[in-house]
C-alpha atoms as a PDB file:
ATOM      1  CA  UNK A   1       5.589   7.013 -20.025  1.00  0.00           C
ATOM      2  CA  UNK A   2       4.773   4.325 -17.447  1.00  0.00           C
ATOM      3  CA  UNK A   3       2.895   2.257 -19.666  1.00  0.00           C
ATOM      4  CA  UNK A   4       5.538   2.371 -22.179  1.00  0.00           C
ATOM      5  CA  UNK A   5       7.952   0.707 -19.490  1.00  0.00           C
ATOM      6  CA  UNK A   6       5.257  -2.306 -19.202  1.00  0.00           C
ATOM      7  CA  UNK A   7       4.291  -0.223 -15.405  1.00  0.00           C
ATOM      8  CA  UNK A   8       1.219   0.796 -14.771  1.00  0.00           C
ATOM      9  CA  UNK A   9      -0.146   3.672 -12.056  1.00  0.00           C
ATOM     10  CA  UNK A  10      -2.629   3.832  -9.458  1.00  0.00           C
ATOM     11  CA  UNK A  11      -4.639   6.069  -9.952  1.00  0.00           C
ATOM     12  CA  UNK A  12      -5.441   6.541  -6.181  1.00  0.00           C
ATOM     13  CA  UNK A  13      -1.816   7.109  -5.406  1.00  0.00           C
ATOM     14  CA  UNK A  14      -1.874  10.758  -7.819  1.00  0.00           C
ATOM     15  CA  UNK A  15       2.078  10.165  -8.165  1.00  0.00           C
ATOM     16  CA  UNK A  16       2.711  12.534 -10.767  1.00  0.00           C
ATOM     17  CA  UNK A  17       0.636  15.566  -8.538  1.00  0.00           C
ATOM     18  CA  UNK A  18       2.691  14.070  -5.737  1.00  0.00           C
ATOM     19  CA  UNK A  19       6.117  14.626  -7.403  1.00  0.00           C
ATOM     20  CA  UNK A  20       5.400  17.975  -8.807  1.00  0.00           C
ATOM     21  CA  UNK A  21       4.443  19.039  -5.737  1.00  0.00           C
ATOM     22  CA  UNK A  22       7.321  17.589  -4.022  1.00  0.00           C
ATOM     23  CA  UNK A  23       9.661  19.497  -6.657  1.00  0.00           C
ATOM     24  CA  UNK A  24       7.883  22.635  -6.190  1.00  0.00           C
ATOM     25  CA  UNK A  25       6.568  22.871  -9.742  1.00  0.00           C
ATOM     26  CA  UNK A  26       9.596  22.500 -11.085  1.00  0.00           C
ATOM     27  CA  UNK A  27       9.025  20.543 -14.413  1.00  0.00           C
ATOM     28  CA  UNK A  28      12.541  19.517 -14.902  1.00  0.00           C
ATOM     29  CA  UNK A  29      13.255  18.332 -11.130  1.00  0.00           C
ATOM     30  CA  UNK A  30      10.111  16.694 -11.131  1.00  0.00           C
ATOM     31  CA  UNK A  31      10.621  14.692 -14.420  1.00  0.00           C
ATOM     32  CA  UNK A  32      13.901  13.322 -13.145  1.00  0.00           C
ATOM     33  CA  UNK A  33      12.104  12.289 -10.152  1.00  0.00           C
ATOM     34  CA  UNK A  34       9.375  10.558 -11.792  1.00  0.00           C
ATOM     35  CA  UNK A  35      12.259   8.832 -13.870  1.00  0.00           C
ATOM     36  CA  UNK A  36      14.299   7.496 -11.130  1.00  0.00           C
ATOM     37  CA  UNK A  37      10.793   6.726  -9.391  1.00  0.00           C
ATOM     38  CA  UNK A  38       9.768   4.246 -12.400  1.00  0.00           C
ATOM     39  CA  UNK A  39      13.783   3.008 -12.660  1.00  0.00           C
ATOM     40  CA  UNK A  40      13.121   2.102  -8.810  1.00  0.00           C
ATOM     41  CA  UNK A  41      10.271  -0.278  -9.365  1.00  0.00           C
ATOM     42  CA  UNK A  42      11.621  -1.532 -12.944  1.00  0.00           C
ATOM     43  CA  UNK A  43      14.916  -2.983 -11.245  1.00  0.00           C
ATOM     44  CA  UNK A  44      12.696  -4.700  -8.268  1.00  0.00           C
ATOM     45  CA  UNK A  45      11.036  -6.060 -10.737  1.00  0.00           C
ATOM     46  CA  UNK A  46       7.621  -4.752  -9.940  1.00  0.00           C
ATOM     47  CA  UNK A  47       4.375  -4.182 -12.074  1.00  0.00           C
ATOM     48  CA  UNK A  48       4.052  -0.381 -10.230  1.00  0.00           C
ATOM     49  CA  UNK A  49       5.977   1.853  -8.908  1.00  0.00           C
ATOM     50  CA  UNK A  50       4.817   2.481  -5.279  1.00  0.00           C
ATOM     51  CA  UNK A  51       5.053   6.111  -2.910  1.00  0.00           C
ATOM     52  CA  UNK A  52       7.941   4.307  -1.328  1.00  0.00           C
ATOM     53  CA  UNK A  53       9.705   4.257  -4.334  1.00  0.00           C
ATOM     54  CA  UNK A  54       8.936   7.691  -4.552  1.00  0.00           C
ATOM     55  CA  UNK A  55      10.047   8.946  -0.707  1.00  0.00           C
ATOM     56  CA  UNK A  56      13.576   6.691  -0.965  1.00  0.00           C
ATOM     57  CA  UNK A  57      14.633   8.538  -3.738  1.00  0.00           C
ATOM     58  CA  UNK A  58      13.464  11.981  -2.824  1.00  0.00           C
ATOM     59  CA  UNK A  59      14.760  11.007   0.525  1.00  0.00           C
ATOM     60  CA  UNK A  60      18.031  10.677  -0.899  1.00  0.00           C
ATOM     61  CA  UNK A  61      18.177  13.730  -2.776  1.00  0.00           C
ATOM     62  CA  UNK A  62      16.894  15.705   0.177  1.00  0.00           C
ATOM     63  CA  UNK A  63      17.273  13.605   3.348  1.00  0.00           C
ATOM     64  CA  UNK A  64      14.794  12.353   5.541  1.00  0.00           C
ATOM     65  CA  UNK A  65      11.516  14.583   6.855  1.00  0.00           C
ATOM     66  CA  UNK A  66       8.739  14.117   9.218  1.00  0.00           C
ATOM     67  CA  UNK A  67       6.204  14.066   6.073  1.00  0.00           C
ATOM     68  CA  UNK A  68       6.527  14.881   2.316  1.00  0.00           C
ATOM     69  CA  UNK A  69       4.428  14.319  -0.078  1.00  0.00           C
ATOM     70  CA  UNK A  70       4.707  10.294  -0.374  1.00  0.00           C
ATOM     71  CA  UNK A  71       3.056   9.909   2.900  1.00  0.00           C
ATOM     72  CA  UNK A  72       0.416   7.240   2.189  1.00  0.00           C
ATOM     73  CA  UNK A  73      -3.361   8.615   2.077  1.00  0.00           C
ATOM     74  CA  UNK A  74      -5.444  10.508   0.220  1.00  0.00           C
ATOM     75  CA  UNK A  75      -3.475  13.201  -1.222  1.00  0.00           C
ATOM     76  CA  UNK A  76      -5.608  15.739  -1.209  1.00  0.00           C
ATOM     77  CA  UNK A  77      -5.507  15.679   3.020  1.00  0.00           C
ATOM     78  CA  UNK A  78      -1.603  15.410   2.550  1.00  0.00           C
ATOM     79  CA  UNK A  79      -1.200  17.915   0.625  1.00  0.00           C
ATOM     80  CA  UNK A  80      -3.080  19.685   2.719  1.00  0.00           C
ATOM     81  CA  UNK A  81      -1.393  19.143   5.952  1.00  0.00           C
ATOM     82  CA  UNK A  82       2.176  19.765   4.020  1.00  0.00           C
ATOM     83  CA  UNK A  83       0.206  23.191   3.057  1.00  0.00           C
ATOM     84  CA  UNK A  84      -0.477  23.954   6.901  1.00  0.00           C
ATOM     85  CA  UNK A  85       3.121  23.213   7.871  1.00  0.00           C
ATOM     86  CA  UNK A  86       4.623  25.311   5.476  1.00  0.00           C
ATOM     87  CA  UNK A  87       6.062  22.682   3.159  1.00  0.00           C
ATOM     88  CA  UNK A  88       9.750  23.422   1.217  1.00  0.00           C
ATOM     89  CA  UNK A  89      12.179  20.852   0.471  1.00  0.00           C
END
């Protein structure tokens, strides 16, 4: 879908694992977040959308935490550490 939008992904990032985690599995939560993720970097004109994108808009749908699954890093130690702390939205 990205591509199609004239985005592209990094890889590194794992954005897609990162939102379906952040929406608990939920497939429809999770593709609206992806979409307003991508509609994020489209309107600041950027090549990518970035985790930032990502945390504003979950952010706004869920208010502000101490971590969520945008944090930058390697994912798999994020995830992790949401995993130890008991992570819900």
């Amino acid at each position: 879908m990205a591509s199609s939008l004239g985005l592209t992904m990094a890889a590194r990032d794992r954005l897609p694992e990162r939102i379906l985690f952040a929406e608990q599995g939920q497939l429809g939560r999770a593709v609206d977040l992806f979409k307003e993720t991508m509609t994020r970097a489209l309107w600041a004109c950027r090549e990518a959308p970035s985790l930032e994108d990502a945390e504003q808009r979950f952010e706004a749908l869920y208010g502000p935490r101490e971590m969520s699954p945008f944090a930058p890093g390697n994912w798999d130690a994020v995830r992790s550490e949401l995993e130890k702390s008991g992570w819900g939205r």
